[in-house]
N, C-alpha and C. Protein backbone atom coordinates (compact mmCIF):
# COMPACT_ATOMS: atom_id res chain seq x y z
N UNK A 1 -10.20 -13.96 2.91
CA UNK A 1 -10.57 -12.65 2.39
C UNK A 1 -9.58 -11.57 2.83
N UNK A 2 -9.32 -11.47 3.89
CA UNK A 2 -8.20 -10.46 4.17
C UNK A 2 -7.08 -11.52 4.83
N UNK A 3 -5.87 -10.69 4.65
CA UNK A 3 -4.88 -11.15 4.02
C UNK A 3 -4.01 -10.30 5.80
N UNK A 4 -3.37 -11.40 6.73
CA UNK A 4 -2.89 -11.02 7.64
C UNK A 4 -1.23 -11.57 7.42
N UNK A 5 -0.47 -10.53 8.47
CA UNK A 5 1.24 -11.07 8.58
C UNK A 5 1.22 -9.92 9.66
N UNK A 6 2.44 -10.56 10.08
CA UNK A 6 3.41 -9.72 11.44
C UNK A 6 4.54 -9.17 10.87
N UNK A 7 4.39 -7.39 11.38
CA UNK A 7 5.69 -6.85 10.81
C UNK A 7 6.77 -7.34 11.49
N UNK A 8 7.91 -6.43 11.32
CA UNK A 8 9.23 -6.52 12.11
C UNK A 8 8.92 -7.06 13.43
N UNK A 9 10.05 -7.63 14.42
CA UNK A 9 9.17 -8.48 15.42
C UNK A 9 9.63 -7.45 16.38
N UNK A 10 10.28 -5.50 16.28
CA UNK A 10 10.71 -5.15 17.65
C UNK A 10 9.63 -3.98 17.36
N UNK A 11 8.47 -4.27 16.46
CA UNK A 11 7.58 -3.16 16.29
C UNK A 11 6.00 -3.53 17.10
N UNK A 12 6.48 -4.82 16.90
CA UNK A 12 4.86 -5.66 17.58
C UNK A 12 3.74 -4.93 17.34
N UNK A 13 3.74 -5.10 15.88
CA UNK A 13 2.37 -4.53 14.71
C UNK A 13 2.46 -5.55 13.74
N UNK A 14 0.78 -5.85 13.34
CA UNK A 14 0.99 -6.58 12.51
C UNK A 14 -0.15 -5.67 11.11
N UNK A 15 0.00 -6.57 9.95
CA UNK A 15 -0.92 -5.33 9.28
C UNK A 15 -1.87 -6.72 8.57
N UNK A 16 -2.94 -5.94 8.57
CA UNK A 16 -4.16 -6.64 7.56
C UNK A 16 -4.43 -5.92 6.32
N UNK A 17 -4.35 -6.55 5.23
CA UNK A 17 -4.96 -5.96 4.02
C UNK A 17 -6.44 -6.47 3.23
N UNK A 18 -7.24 -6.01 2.96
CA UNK A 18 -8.43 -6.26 1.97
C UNK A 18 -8.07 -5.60 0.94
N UNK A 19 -8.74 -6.99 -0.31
CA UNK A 19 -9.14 -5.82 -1.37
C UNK A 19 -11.34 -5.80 -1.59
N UNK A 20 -10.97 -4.22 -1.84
CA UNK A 20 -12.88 -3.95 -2.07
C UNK A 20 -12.59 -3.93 -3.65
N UNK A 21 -14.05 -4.14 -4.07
CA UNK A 21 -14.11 -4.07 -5.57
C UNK A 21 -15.55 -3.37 -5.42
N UNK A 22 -15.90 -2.18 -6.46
CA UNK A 22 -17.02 -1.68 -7.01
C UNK A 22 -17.21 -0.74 -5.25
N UNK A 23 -16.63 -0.08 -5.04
CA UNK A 23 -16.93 0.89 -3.73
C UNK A 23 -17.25 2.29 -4.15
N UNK A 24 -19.06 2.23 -3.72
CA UNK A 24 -19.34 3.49 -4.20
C UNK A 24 -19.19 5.15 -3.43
N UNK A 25 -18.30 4.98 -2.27
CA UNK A 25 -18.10 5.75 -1.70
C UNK A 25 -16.75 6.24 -1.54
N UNK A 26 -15.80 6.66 -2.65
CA UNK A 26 -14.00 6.33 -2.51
C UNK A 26 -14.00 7.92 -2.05
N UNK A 27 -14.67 8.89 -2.59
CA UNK A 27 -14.64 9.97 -2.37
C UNK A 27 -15.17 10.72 -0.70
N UNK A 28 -15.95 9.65 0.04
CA UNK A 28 -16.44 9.70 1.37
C UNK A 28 -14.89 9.08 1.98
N UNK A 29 -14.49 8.00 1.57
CA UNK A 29 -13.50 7.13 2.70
C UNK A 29 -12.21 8.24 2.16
N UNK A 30 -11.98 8.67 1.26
CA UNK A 30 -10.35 9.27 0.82
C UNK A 30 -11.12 10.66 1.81
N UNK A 31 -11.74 11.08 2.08
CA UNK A 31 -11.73 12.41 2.97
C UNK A 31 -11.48 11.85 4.01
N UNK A 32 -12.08 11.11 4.45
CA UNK A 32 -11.70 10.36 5.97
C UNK A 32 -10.51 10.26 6.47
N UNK A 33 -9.70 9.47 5.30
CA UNK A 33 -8.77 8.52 5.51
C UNK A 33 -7.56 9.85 5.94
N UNK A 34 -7.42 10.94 4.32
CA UNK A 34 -7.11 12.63 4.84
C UNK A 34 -6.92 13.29 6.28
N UNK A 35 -8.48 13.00 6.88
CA UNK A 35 -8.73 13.75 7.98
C UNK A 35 -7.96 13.24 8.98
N UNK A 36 -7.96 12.19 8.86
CA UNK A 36 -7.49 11.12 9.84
C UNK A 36 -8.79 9.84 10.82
N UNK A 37 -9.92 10.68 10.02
CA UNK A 37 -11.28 9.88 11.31
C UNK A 37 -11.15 8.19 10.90
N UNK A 38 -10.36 8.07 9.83
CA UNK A 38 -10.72 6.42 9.22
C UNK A 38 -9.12 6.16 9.17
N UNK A 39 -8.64 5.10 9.87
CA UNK A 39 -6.93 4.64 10.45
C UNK A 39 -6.49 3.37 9.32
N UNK A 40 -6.56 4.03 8.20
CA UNK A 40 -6.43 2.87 7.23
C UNK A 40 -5.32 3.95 5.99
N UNK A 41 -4.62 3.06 5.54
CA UNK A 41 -4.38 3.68 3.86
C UNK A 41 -4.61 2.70 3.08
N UNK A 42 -5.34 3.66 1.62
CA UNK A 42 -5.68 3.07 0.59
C UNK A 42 -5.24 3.41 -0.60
N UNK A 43 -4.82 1.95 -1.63
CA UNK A 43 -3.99 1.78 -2.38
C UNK A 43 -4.56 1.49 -3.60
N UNK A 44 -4.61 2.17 -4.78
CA UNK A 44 -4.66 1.70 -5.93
C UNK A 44 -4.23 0.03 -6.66
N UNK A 45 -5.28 -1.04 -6.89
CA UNK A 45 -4.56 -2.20 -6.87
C UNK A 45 -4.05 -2.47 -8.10
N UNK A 46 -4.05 -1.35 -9.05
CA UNK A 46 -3.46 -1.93 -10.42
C UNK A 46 -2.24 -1.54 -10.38
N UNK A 47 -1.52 -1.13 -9.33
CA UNK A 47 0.00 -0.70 -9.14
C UNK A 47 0.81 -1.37 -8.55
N UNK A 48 -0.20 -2.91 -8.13
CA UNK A 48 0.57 -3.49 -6.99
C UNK A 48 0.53 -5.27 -7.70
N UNK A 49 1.45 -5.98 -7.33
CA UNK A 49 1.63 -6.87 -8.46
C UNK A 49 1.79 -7.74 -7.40
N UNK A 50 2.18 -7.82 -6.54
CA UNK A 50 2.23 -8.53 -5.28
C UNK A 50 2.11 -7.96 -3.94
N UNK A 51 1.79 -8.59 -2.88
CA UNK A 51 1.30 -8.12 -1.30
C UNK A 51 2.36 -7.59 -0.97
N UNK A 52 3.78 -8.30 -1.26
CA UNK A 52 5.15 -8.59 -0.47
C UNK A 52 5.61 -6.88 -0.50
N UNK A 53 5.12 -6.08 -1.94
CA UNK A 53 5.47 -4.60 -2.21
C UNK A 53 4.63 -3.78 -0.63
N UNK A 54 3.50 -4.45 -0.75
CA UNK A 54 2.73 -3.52 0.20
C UNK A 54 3.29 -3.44 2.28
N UNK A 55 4.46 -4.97 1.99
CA UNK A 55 4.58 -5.60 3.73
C UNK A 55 5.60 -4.85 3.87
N UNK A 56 6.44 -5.11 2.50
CA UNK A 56 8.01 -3.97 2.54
C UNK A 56 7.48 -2.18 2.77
N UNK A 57 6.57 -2.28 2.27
CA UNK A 57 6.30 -0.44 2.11
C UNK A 57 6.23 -0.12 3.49
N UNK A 58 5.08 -1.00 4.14
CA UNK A 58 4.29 -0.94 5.43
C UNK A 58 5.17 -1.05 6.78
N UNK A 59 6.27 -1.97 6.91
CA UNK A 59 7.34 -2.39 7.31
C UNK A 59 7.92 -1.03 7.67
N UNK A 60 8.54 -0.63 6.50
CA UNK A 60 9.58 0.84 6.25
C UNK A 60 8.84 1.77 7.03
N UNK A 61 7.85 2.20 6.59
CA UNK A 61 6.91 3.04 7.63
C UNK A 61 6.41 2.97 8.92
N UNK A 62 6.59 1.91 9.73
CA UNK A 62 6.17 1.55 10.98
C UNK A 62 7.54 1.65 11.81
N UNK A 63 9.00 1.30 11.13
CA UNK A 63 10.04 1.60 11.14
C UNK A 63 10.74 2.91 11.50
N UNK A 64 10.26 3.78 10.30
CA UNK A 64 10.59 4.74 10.23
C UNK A 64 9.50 6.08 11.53
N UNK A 65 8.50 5.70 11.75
CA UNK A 65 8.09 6.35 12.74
C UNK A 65 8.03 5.67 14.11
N UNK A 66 8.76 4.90 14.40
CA UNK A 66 9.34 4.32 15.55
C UNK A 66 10.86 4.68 15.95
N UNK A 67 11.47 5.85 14.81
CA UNK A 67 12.81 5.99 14.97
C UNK A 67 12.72 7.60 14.92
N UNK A 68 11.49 8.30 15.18
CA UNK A 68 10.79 9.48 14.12
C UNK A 68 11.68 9.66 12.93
N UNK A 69 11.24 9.44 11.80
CA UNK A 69 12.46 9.62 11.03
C UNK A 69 11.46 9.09 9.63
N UNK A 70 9.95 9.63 10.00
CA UNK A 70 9.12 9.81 8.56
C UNK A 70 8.98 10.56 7.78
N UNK A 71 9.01 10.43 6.72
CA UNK A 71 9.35 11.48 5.91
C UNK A 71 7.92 12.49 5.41
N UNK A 72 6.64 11.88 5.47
CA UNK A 72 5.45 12.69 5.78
C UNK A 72 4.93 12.47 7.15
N UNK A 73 3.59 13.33 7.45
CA UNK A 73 3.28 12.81 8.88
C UNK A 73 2.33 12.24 9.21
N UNK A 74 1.76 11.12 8.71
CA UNK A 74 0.90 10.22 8.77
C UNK A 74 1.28 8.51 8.29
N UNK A 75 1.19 7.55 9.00
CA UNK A 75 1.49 6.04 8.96
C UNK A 75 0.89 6.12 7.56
N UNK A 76 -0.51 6.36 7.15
CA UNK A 76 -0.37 5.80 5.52
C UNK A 76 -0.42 6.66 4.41
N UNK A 77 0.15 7.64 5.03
CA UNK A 77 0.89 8.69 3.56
C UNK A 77 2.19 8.15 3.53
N UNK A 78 2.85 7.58 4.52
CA UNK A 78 4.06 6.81 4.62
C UNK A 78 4.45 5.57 3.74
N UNK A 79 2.67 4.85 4.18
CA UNK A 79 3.16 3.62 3.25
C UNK A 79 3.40 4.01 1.11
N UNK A 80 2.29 5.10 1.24
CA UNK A 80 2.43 5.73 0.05
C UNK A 80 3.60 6.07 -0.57
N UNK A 81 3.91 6.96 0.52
CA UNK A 81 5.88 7.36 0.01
C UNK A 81 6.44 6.22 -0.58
N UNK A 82 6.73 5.31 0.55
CA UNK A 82 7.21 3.63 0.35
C UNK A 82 7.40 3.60 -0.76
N UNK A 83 5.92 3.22 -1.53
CA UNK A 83 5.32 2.36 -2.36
C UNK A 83 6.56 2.70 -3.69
N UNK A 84 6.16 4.55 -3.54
CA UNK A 84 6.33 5.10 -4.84
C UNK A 84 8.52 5.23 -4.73
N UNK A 85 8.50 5.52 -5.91
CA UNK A 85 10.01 5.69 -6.68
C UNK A 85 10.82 7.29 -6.24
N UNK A 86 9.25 7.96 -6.41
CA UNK A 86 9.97 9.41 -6.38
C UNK A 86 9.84 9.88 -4.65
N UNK A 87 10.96 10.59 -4.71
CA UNK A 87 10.75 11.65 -3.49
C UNK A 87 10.05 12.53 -3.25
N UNK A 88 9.17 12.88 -4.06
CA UNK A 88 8.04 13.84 -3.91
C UNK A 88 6.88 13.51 -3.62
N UNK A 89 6.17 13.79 -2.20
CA UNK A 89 5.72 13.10 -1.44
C UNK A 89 3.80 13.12 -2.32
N UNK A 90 3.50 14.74 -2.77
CA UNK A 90 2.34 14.89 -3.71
C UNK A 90 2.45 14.12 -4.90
N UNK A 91 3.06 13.54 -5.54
CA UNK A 91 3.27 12.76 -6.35
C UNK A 91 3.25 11.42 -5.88
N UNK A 92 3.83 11.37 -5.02
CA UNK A 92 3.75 9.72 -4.28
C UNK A 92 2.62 9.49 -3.98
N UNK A 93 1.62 10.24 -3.47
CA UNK A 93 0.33 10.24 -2.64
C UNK A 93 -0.90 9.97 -4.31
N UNK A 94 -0.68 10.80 -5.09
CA UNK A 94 -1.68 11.06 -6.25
C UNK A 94 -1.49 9.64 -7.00
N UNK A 95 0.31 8.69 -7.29
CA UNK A 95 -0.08 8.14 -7.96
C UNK A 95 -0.03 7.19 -7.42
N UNK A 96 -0.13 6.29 -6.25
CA UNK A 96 -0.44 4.97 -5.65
C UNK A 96 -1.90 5.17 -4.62
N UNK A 97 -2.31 6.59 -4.25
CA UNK A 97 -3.39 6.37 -3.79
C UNK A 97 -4.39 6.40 -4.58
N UNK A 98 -5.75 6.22 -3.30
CA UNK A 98 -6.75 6.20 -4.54
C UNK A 98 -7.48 7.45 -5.06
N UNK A 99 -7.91 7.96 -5.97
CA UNK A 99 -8.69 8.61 -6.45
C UNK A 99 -10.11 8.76 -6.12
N UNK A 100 -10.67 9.82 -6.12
CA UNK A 100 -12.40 9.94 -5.51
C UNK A 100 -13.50 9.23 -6.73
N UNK A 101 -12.86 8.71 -7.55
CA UNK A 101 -13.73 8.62 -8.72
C UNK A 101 -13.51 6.55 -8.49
N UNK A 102 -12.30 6.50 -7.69
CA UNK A 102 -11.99 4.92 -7.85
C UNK A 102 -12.63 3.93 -7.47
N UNK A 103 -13.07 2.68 -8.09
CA UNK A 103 -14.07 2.11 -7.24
C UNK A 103 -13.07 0.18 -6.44
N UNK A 104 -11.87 0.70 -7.24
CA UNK A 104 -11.06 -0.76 -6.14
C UNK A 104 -10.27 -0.25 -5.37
N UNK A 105 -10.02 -0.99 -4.64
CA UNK A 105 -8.85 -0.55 -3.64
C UNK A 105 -8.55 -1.74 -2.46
N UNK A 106 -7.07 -1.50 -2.51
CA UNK A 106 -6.56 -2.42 -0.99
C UNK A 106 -6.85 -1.70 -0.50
N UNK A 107 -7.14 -2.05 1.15
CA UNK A 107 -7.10 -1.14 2.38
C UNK A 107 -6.04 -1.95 3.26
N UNK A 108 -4.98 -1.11 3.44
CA UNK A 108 -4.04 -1.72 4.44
C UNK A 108 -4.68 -1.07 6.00
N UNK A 109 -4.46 -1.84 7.00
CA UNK A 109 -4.54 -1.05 8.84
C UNK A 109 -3.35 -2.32 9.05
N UNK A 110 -2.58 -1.10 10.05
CA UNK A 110 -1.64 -1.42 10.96
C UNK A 110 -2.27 -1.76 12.51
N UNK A 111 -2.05 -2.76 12.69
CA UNK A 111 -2.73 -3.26 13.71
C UNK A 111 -1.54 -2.83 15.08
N UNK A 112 -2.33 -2.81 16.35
CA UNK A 112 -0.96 -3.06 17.73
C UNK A 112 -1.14 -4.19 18.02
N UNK A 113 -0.28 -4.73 18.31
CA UNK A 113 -0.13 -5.92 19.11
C UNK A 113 -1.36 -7.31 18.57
N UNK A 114 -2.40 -7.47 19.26
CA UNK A 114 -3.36 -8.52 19.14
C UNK A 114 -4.26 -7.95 18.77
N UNK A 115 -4.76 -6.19 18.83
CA UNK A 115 -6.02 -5.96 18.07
C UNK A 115 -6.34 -6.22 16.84
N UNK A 116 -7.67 -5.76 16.59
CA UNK A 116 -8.42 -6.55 15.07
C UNK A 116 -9.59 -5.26 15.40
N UNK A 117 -8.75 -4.16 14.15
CA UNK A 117 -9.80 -2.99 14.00
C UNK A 117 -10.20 -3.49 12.53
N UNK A 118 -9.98 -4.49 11.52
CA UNK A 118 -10.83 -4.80 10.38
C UNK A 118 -12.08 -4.48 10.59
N UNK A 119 -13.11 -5.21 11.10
CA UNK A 119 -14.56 -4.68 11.08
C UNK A 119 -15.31 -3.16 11.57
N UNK A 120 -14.26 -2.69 12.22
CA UNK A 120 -14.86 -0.80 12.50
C UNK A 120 -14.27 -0.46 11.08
N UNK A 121 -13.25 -0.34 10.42
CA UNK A 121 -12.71 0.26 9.48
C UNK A 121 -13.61 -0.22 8.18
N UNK A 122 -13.58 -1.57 8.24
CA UNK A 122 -14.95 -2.03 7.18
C UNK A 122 -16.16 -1.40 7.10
N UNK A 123 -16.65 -0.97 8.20
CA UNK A 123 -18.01 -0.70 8.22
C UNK A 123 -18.45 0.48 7.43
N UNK A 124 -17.35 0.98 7.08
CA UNK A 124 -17.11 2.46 6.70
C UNK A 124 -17.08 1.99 4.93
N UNK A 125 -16.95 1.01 4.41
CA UNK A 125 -16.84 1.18 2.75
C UNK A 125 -17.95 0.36 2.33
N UNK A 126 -18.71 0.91 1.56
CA UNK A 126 -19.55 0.75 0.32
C UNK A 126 -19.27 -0.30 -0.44
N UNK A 127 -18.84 -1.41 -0.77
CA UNK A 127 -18.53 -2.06 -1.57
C UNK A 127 -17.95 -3.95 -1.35
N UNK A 128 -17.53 -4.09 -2.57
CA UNK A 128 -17.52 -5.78 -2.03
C UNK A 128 -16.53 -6.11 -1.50
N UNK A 129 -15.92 -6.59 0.18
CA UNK A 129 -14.72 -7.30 0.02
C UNK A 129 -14.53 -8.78 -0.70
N UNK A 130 -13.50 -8.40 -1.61
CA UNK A 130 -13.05 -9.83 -2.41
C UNK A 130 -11.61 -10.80 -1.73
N UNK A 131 -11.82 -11.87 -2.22
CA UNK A 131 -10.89 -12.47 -1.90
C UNK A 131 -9.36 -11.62 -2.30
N UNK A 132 -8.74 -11.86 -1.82
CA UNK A 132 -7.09 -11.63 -1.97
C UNK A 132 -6.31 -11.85 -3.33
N UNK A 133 -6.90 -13.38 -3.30
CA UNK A 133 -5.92 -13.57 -4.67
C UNK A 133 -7.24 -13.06 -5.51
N UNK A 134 -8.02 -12.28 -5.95
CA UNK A 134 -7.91 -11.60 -7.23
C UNK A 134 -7.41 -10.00 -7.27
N UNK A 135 -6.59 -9.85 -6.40
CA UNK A 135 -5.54 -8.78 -6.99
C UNK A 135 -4.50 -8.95 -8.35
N UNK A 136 -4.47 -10.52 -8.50
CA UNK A 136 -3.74 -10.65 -9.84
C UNK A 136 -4.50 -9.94 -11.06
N UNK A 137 -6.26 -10.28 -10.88
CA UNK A 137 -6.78 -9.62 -11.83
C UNK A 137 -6.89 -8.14 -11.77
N UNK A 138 -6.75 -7.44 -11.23
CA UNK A 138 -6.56 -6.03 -11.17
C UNK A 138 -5.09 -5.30 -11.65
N UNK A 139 -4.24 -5.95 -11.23
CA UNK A 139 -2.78 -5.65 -11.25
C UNK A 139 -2.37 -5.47 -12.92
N UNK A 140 -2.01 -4.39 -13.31
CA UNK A 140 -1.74 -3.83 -14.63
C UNK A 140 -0.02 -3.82 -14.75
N UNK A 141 0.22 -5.17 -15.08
CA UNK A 141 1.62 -5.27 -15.16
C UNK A 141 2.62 -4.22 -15.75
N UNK A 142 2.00 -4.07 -17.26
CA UNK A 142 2.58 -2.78 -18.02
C UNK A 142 2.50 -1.45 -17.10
N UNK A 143 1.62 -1.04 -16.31
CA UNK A 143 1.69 -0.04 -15.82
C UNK A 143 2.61 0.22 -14.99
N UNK A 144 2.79 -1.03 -14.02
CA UNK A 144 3.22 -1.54 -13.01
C UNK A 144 5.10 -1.16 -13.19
N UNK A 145 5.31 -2.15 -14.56
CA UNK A 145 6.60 -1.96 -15.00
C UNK A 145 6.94 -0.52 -15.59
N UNK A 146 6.59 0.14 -16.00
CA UNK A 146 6.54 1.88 -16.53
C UNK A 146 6.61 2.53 -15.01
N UNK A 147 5.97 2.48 -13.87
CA UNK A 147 5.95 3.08 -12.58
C UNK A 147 7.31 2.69 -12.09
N UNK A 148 7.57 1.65 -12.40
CA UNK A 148 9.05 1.39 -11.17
C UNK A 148 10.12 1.30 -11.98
N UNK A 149 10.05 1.47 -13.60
CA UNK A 149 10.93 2.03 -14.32
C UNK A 149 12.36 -0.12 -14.35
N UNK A 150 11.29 -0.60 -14.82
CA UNK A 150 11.81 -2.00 -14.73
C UNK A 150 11.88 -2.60 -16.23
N UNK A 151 13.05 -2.44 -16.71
CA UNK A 151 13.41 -2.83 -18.07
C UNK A 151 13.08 -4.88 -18.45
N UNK A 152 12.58 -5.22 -20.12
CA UNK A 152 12.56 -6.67 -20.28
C UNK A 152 14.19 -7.06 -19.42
N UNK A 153 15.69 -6.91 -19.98
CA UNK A 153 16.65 -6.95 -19.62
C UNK A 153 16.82 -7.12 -18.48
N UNK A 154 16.23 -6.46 -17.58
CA UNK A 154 16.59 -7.25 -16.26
C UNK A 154 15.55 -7.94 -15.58
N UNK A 155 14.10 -8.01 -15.95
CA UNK A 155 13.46 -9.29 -15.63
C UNK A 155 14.19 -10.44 -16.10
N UNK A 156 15.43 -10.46 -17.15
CA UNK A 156 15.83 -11.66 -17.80
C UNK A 156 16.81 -12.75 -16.46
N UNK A 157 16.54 -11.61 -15.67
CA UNK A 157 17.58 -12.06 -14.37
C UNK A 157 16.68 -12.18 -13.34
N UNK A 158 16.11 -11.53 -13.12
CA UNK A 158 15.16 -11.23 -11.97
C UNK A 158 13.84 -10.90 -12.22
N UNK A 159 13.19 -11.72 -11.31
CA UNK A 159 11.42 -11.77 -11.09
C UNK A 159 10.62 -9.85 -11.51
N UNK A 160 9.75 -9.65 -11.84
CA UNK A 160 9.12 -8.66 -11.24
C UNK A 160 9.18 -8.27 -10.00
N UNK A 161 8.70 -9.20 -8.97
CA UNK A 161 8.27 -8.93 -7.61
C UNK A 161 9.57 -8.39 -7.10
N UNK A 162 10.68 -9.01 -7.60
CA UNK A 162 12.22 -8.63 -6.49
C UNK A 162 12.48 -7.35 -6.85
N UNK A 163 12.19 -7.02 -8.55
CA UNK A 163 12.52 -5.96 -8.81
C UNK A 163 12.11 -4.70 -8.05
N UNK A 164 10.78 -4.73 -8.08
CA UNK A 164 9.97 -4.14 -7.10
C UNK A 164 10.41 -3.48 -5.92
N UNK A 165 10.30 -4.54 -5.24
CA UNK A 165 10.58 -4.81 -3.63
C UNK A 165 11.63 -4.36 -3.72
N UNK A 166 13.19 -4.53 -4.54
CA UNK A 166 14.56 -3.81 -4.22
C UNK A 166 14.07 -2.59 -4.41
N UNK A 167 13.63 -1.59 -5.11
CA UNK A 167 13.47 -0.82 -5.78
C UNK A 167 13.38 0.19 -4.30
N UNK A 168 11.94 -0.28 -4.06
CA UNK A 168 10.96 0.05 -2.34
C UNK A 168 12.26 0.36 -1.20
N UNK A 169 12.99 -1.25 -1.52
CA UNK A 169 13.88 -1.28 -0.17
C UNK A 169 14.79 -0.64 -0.06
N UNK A 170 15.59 -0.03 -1.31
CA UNK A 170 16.60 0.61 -1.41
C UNK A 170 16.46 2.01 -1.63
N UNK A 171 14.69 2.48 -1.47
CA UNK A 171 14.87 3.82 -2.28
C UNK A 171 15.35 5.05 -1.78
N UNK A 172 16.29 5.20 -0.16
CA UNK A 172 16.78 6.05 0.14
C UNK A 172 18.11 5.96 -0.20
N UNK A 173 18.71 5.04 -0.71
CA UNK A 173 20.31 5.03 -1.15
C UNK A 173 20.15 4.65 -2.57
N UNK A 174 19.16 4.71 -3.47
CA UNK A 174 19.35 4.52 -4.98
C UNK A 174 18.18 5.82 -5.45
N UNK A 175 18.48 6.19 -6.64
CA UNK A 175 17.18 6.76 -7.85
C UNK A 175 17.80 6.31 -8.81
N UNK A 176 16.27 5.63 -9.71
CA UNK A 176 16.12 4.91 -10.40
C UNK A 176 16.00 5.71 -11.48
């Protein structure tokens, strides 16, 4: 059901992701998450086509505020930035997070070391955790490809997912 990996190995964080489906409280947890009382960011899952986008985003951000050198000031307005194409951080935030009206969502937490805050952070959402792999059914490819600006022509070479992920990895030395 949730979906674990170890970031970079000189950050000694690892991150857990869930996905919820039908959560009737997005508008209670997105104030939270805001305030800071709930240590999670949450992700729109029809934007995300694979995990590997969310480890690279998450990665960059755990990175980047280990060097201070984030470009907003919060770990998951960070992964948000990541995620998104543009440099504009209100734009980055509106279109990969979630909405108060939304009822799916990943929840990424950055874990330290050996802790396991999944079940305090759970306790807090309304809704079903689902298995992992049905993020395929959520994932809106067309949308997906229009957001990261990924032509048929060069899937003819390359996967979706790489496209992606370069996109993420490179987005302080490229615009797309």
């Amino acid at each position: 059901m949730i979906y674990k990996i170890e970031l970079d190995s000189d950050c000694h964080k690892s991150l857990a992701i869930f996905l919820l489906k039908d959560v009737k409280n997005a508008a209670e947890i997105k104030e939270m998450v805001v305030k800071g009382t709930l240590n999670c960011c949450i992700v729109k899952p029809c934007l995300i086509l694979n995990l590997f986008q969310i480890v690279v985003a998450a990665n960059r951000a755990v990175l980047s505020k280990m060097q201070d050198k984030m470009t907003t000031r919060k770990l998951s307005t960070e992964i948000l930035y990541n995620l998104s194409l543009s440099r504009n951080i209100t734009q980055s935030l509106i279109k990969f997070g979630v909405g108060e009206s939304d009822r799916n969502m990943l929840v990424i937490i950055i874990e330290e070391g050996g802790e396991d805050g999944t079940d305090s952070i759970l306790s807090h959402f309304k809704g079903v955790v689902c298995p992992i792999e049905e993020l395929s059914k959520l994932s809106d490819e067309v949308l997906i490809k229009k957001t990261y600006k990924v032509k048929d022509a060069e899937l003819a070479v390359s996967s979706l997912t790489d496209s992606i992920v370069t996109r993420i990895a490179t987005k302080d030395f490229t615009s797309v």
